[in-house]
Protein backbone atom coordinates (compact mmCIF):
# COMPACT_ATOMS: atom_id res chain seq x y z
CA UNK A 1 47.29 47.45 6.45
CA UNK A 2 44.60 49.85 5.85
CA UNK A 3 41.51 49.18 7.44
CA UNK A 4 39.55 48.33 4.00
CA UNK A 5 42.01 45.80 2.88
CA UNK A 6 41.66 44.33 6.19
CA UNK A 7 37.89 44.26 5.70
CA UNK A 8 38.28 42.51 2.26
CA UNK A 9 40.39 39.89 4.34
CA UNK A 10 37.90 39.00 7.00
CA UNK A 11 34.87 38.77 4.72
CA UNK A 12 37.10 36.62 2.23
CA UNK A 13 37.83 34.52 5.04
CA UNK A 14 34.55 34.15 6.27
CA UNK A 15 33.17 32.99 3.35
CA UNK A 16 33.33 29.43 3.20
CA UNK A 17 34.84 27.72 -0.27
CA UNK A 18 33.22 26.20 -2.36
CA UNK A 19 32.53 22.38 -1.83
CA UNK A 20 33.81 19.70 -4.76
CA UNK A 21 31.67 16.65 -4.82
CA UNK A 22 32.35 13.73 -6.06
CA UNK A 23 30.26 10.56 -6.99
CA UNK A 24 30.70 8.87 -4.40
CA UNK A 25 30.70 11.86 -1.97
CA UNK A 26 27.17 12.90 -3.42
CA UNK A 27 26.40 8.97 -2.87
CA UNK A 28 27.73 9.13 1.06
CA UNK A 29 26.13 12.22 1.29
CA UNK A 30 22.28 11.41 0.45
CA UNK A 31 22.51 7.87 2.44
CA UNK A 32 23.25 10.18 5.62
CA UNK A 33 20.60 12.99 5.00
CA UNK A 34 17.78 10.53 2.80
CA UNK A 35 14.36 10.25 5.33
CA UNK A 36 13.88 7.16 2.98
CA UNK A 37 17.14 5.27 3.98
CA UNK A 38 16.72 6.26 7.24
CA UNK A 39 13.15 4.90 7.79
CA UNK A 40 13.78 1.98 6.25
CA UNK A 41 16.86 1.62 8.49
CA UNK A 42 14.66 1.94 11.73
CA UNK A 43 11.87 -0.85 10.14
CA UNK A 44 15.17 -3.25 10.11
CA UNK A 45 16.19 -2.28 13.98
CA UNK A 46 13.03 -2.44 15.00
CA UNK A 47 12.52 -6.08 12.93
CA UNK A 48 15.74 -7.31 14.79
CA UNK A 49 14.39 -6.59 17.94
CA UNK A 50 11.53 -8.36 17.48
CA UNK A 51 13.86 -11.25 16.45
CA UNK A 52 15.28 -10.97 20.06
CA UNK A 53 12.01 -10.85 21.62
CA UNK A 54 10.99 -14.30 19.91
CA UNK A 55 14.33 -15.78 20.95
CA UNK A 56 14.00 -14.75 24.41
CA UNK A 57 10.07 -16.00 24.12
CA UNK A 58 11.33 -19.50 24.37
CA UNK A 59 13.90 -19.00 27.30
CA UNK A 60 12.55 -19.08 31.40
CA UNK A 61 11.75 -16.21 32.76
CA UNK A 62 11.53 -15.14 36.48
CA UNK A 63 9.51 -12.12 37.53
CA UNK A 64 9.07 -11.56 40.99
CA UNK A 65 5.98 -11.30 42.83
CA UNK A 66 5.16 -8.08 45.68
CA UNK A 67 1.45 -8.55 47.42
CA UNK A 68 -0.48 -7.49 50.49
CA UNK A 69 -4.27 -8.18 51.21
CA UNK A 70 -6.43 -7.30 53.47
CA UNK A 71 -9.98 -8.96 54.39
CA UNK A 72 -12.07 -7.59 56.37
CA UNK A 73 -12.39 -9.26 59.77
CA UNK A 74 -15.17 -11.35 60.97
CA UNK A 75 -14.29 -12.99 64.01
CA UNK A 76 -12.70 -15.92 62.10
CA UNK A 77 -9.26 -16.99 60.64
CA UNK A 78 -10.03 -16.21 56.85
CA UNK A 79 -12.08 -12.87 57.39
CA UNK A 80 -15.32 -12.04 55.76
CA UNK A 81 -13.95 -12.96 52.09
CA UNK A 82 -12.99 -16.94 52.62
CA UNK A 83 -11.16 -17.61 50.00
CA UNK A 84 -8.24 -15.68 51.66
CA UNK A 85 -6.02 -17.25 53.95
CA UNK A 86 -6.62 -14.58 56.41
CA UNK A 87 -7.15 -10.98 57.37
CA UNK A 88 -3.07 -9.92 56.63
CA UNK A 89 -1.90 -12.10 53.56
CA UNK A 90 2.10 -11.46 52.01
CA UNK A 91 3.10 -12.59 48.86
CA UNK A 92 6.81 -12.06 48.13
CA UNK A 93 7.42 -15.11 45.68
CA UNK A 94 9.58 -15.30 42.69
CA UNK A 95 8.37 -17.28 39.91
CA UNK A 96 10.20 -18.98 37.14
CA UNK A 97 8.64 -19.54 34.21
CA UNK A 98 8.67 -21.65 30.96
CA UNK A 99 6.98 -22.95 28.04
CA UNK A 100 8.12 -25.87 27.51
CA UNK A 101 7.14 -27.04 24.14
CA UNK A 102 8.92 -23.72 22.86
CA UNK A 103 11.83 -25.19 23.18
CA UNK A 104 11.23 -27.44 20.03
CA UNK A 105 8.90 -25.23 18.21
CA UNK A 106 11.06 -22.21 16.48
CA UNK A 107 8.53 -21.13 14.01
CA UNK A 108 8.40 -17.41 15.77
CA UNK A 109 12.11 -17.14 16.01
CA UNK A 110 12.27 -18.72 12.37
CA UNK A 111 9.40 -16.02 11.13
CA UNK A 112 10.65 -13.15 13.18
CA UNK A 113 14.47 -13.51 11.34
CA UNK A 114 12.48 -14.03 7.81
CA UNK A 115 10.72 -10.86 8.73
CA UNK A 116 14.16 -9.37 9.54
CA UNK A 117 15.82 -10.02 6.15
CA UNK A 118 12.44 -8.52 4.45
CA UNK A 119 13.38 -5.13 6.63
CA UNK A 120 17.11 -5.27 5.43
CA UNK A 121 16.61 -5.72 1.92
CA UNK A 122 14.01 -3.13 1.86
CA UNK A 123 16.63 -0.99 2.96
CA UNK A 124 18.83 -1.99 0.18
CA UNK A 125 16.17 -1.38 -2.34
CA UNK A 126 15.55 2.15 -0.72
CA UNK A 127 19.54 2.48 -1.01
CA UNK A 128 19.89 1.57 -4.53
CA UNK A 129 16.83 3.68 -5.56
CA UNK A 130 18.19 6.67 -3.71
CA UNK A 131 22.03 5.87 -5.67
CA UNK A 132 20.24 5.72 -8.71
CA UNK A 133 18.22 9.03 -8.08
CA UNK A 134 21.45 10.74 -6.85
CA UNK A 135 23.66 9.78 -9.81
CA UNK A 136 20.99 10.76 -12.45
CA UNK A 137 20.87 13.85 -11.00
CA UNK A 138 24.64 14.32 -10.47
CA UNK A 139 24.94 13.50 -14.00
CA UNK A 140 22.46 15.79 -15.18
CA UNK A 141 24.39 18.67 -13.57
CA UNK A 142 27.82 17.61 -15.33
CA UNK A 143 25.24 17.42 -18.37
CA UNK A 144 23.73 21.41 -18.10
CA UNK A 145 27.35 22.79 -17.53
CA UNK A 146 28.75 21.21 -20.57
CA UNK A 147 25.39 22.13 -22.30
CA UNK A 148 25.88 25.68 -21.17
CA UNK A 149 29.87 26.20 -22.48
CA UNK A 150 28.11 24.34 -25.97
CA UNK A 151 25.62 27.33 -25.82
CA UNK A 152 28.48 29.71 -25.20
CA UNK A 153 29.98 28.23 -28.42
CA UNK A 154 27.32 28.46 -30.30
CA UNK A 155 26.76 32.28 -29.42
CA UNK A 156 30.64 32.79 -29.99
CA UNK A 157 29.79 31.26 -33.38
CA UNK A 158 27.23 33.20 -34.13
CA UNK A 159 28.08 36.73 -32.99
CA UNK A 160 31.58 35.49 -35.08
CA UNK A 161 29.32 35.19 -38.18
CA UNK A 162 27.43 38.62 -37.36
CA UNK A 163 30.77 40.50 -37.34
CA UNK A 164 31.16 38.53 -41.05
CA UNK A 165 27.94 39.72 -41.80
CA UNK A 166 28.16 43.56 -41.14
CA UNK A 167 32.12 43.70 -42.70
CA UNK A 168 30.82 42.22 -46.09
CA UNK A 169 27.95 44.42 -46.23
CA UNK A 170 30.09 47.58 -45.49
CA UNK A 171 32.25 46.26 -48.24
CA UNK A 172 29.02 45.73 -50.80
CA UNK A 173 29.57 42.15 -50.92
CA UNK A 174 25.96 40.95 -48.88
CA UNK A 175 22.41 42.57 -48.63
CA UNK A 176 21.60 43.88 -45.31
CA UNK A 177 18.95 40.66 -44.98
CA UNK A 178 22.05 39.04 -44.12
CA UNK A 179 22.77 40.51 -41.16
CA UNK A 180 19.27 40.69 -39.98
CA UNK A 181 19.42 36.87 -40.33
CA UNK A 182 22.69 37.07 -37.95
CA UNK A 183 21.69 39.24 -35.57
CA UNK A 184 18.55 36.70 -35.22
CA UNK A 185 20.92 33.80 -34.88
CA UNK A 186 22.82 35.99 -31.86
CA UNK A 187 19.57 36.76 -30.06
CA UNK A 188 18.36 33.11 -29.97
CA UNK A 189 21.99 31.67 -29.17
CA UNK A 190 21.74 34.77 -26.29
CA UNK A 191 18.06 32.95 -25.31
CA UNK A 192 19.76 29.36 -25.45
CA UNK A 193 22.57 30.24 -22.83
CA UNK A 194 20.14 31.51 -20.47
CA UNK A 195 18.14 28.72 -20.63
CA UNK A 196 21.22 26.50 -19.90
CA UNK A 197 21.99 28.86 -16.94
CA UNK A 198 18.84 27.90 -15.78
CA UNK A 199 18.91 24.27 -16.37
CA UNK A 200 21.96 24.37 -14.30
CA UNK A 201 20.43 25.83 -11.50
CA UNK A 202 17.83 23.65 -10.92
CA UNK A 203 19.98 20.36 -11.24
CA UNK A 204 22.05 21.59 -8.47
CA UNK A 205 18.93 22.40 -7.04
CA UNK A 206 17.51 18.80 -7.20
CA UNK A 207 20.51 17.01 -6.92
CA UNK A 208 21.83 19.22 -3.16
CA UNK A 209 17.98 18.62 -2.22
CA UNK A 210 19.45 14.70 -1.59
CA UNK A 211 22.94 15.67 -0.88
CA UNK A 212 22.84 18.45 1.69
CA UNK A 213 21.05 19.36 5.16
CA UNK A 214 20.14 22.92 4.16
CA UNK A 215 20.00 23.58 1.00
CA UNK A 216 23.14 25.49 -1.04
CA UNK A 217 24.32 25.77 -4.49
CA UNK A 218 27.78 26.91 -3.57
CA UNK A 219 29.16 23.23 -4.84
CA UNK A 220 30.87 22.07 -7.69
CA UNK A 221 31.35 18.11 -8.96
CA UNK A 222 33.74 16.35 -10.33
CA UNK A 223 33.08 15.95 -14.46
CA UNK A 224 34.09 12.70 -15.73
CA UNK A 225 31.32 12.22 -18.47
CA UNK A 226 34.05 12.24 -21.18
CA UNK A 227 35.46 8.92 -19.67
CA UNK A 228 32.24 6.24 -19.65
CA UNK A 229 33.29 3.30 -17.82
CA UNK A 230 32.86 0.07 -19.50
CA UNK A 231 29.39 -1.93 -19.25
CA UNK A 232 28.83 -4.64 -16.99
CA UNK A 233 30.20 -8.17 -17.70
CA UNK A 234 27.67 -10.98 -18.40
CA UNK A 235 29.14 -12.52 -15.65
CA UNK A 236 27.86 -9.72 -13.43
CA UNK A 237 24.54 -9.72 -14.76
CA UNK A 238 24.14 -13.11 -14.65
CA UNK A 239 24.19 -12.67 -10.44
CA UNK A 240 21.51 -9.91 -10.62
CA UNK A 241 19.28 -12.51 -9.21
CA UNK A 242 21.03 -13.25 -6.17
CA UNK A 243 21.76 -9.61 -5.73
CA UNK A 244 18.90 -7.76 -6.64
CA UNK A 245 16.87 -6.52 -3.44
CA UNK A 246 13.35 -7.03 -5.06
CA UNK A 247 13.99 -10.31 -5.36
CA UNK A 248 16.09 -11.31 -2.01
CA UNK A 249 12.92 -9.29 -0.22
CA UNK A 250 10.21 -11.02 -2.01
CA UNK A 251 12.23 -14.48 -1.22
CA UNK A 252 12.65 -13.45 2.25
CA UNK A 253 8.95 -12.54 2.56
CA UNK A 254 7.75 -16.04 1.23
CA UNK A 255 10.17 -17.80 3.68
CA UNK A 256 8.18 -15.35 6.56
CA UNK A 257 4.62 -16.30 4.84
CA UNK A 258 4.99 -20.23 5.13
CA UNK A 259 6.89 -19.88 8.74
CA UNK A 260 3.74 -18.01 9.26
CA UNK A 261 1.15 -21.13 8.43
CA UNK A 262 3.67 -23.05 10.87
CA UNK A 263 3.02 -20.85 13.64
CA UNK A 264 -0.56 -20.84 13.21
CA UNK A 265 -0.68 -24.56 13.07
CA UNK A 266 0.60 -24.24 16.28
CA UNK A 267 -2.40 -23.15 18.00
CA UNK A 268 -4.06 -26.61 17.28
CA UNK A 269 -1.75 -28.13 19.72
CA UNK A 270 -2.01 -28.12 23.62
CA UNK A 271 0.29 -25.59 25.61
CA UNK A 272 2.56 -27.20 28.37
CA UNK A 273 3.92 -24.52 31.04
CA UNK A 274 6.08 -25.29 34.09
CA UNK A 275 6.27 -22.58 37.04
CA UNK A 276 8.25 -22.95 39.94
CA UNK A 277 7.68 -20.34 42.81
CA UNK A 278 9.71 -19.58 45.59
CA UNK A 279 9.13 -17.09 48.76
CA UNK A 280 6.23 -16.53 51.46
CA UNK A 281 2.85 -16.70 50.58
CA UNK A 282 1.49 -16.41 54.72
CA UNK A 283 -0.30 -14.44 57.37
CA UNK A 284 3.10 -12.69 58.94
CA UNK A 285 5.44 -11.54 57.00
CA UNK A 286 8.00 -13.17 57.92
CA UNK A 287 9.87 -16.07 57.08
CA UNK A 288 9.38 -18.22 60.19
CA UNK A 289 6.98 -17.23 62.99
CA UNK A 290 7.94 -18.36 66.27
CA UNK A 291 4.68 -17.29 68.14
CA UNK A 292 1.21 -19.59 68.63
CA UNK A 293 0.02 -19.61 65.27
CA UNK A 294 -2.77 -21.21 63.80
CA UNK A 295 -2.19 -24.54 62.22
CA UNK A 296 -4.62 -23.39 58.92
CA UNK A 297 -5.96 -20.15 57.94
CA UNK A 298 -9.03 -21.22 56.70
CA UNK A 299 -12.19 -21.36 58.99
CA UNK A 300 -12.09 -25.18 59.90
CA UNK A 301 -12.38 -26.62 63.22
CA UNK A 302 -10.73 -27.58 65.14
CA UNK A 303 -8.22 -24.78 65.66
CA UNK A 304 -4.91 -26.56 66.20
CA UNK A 305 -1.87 -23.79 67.19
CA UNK A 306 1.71 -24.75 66.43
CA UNK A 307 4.63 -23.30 68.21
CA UNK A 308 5.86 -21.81 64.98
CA UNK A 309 5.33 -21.78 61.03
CA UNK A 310 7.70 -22.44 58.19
CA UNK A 311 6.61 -19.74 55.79
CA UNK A 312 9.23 -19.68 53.27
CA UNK A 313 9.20 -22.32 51.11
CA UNK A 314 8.81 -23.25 47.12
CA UNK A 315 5.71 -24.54 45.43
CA UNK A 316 5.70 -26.14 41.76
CA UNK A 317 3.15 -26.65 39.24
CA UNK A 318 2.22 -27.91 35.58
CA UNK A 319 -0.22 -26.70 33.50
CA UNK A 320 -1.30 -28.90 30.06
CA UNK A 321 -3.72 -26.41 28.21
CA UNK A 322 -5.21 -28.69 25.40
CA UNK A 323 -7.64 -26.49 22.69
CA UNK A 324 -11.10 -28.20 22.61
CA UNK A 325 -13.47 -25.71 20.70
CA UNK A 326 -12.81 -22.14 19.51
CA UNK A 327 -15.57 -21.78 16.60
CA UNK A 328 -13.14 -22.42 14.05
CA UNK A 329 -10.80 -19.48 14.63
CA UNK A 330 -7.68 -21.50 14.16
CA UNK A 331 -8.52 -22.88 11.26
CA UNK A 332 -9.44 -19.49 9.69
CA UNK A 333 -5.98 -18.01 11.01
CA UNK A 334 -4.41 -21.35 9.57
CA UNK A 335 -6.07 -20.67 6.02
CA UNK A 336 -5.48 -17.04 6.15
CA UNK A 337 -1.51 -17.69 6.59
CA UNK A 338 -1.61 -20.03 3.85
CA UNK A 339 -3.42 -17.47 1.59
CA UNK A 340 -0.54 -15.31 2.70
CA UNK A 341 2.02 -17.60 1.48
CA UNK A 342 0.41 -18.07 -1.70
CA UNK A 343 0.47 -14.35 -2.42
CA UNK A 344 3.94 -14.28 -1.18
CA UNK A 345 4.91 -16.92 -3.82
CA UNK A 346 3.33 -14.93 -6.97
CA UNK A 347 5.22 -11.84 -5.60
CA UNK A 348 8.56 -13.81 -6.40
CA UNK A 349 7.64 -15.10 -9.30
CA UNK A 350 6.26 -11.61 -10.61
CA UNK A 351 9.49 -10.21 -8.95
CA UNK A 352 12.03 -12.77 -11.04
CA UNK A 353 9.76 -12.16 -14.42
CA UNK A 354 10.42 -8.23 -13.76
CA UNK A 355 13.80 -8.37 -13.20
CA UNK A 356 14.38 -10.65 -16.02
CA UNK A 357 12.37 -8.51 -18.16
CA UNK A 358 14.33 -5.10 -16.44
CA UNK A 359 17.60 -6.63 -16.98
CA UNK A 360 17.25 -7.31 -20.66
CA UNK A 361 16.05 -3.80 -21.03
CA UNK A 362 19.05 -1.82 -19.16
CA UNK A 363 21.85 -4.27 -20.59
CA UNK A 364 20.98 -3.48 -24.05
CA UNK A 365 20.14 0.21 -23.40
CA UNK A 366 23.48 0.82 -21.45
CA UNK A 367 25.41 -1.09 -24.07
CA UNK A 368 23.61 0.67 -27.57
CA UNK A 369 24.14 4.33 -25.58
CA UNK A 370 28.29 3.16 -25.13
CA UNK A 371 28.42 2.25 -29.07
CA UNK A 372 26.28 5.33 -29.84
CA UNK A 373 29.07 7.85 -27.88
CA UNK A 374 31.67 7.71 -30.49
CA UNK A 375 30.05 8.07 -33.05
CA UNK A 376 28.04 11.12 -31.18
CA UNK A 377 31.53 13.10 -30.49
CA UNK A 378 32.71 12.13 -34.12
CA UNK A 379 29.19 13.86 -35.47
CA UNK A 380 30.10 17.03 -32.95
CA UNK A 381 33.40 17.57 -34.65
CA UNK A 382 31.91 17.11 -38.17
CA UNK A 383 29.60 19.48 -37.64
CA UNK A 384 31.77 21.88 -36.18
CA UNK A 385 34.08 21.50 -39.42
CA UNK A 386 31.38 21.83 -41.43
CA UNK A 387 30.60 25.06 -39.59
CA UNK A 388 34.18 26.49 -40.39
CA UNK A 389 33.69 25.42 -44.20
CA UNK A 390 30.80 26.73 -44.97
CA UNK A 391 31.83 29.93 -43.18
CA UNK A 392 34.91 30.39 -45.53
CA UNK A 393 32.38 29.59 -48.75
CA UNK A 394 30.31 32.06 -47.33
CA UNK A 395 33.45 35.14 -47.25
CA UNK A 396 33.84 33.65 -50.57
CA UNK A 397 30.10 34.02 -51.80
CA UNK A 398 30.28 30.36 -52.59
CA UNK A 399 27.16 29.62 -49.87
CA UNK A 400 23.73 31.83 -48.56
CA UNK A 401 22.91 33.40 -45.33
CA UNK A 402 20.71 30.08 -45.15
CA UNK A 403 23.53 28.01 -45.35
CA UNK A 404 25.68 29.12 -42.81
CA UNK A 405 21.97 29.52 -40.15
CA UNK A 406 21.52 25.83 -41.00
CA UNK A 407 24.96 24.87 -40.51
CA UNK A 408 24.93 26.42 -36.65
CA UNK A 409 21.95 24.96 -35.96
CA UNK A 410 23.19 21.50 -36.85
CA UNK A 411 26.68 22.17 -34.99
CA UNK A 412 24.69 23.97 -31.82
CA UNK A 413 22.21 20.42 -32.33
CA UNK A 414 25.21 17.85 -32.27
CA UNK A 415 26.86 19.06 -29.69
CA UNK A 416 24.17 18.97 -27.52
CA UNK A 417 23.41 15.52 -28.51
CA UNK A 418 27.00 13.90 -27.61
CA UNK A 419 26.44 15.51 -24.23
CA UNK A 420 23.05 13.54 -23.94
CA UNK A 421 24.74 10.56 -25.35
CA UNK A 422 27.24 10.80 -22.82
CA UNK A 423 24.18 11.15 -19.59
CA UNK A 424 22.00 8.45 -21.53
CA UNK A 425 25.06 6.03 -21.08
CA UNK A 426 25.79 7.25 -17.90
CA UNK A 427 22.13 6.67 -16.63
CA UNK A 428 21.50 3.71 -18.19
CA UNK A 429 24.70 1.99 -16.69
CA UNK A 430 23.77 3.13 -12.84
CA UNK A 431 20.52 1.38 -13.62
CA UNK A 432 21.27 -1.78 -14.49
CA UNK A 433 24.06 -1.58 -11.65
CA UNK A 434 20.97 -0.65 -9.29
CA UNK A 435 19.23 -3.91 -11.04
CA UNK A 436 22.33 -6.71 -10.42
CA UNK A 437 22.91 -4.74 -6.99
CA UNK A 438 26.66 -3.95 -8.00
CA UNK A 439 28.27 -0.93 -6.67
């Protein structure tokens, strides 16, 4: 093998092939790389942690307690500070602790999950927005390639009629406007393909923007305009509003709003803790001292000594808290969650109106743009007949220069409209499946 045949090998084989994307690989694709999805995917972590941390608000907990002070001495048991037990004190004490009336109020954990399925359908509704995005846009590519082979038609056809042109007026048969009128026709079809070259380019451009890490045009997709899928069935519509994520997150945030007036009512009522602590709260540390010892820390007399001290040992306490007077804060924080909740409950309502109102509009648009497609391609083929006739009227000097112009422009013009019939339907449809939250 000669050594550049060998070099056309390597470099062929480090060039990697071109991708084919589908749909649904374009739709895989942006999920992974959108910042949207993604952000929106950490707000509903983050929301179902804080879903834990309520739950585990109501259960005992048990920290554990490491101290040493020191007083300065004065001569006496305590030291100069009295309300020490003595110069040396230890603390090593675990304490167990609970709230009790948390066990029966749930509002947090209640208001914590409410806030939870807010975060998750906000991550459907970034999902569904980002589908819808991605399939416009992977549709508008299918769109400029087919819109670039029409423009390649249409220059065929006219640099066709040119050659028709310049052979009847070297046979006397046309003036030499004629031509002029062709070669016009083949200059602007020659303008119209490089403008679909460039529409091309930048719907790959917007559409690997969502669908790729670094950005590349070496990619092809999958064309399947010419087979529109059916519309849905009123029966799927009629579950848009169960399955649309506007309205599951505005439902979910009214369930959070009131939960929140039920957790702010909750400040009105007393607080009841229970905390059991166990370990050595004493002058030695130690858990028994077997020396003299003083029978109390604190500077009292007499001074008793006991042979020894039982140091560890458990201690348990209740604690009622009951609210009295706070200047009417909890009544403000009641009436602001209620205010909440009342905002929350025109957001649904405004939501279901919407969606409604969104629904009508896509169902009829994606079923108008299906009736439309038929008779779209049937126009396309008419015109491109038509083309062809007036062509041979033309040889025959049946039909002007005019003619046969006008006649392009109407076949170049259909054409290009059953191709945006076919991206109108195609649009319209992922819509309305974006509305009633159907795949």
């Amino acid at each position: 093998m000669s050594s550049a045949v060998l070099i056309l090998a390597i470099a062929l084989t480090a060039t990697p092939a071109t991708a084919t994307i589908s749909l649904q690989d374009a739709l895989a694709r942006a999920r992974n790389f959108s910042p949207q999805v993604q952000s929106a995917s950490i707000a509903a972590a983050v929301a179902r942690e804080d879903r834990v941390q309520a739950k585990a608000a109501t259960l005992p907990s048990v920290n554990g307690l490491n101290q040493f002070i020191y007083t300065e001495g004065n001569g006496t048991p305590s030291g100069v500070f009295v309300a020490n037990d003595g110069v040396h004190v230890y603390n090593e004490q675990l304490n167990g602790h609970e709230e009790l009336l948390a066990l029966i109020r749930r509002g947090e954990v209640r208001a914590a999950a409410a806030a939870e399925a807010v975060a998750k359908a906000k991550v459907d509704i970034a999902t569904r927005g980002l589908d819808l995005t991605v399939t416009q846009d992977y549709y508008g590519v299918a769109a400029a390639e087919r819109k670039i082979a029409n423009a390649q038609t249409s220059l065929d056809d006219a640099r066709h009629f040119l050659d028709i042109t310049q052979k009847q007026e070297q046979g006397g048969e046309v003036a030499h406007a004629d031509v002029i009128k062709a070669q016009i026709q083949v200059q602007q079809r020659e303008r119209d393909l490089e403008d679909a070259q460039l529409a091309v380019q930048k719907a790959k451009l917007a559409l690997a923007v969502l669908i790729f890490p670094a950005l590349r045009l070496d990619f092809e997709i999958v064309d399947d305009l010419s087979a529109p899928p059916a519309p849905l069935a009123p029966e799927a519509t009629a579950l848009a509003t169960a399955n649309n994520p506007d309205v599951r997150a505005a439902r979910a945030n009214v369930s959070q709003s009131r939960l929140g007036v039920t957790v702010a009512r909750y400040a009105y009522l007393p607080s009841f803790a229970l905390d059991v602590f166990y370990g050595i709260d004493a002058n030695q540390f130690a858990a028994r001292t077997d020396s003299p010892t003083e029978a109390t820390g604190r500077s009292t007399l007499p001074h008793f000594e006991v042979p020894y001290r039982q140091n560890l040992g458990y201690v348990a306490q209740a604690t009622l808290n009951i609210p009295l007077w706070n200047w009417g804060s909890i009544h403000s924080k009641v009436k602001q969650a209620e205010l909440r909740a009342r905002q929350a409950d025109l957001d649904l309502s405004s939501a279901q109106k919407q969606l409604d109102a969104d629904l009508s509009s896509a169902d009829a648009e994606a079923r108008t743009a299906l009736s439309q497609v038929e008779s779209l391609r049937s126009s396309a083929d008419l015109s491109s007949e038509s083309l062809h006739l007036t062509e041979l009227r033309y040889q025959a000097g049946e039909a002007t220069v005019l003619e046969v112009v006008d006649a392009q422009t109407t076949a170049a013009q259909a054409r290009g409209a059953y191709v945006d019939g076919l991206l109108r339907y195609r649009v319209a449809l992922a819509n309305l499946q974006a509305l009633t939250g159907r795949p």
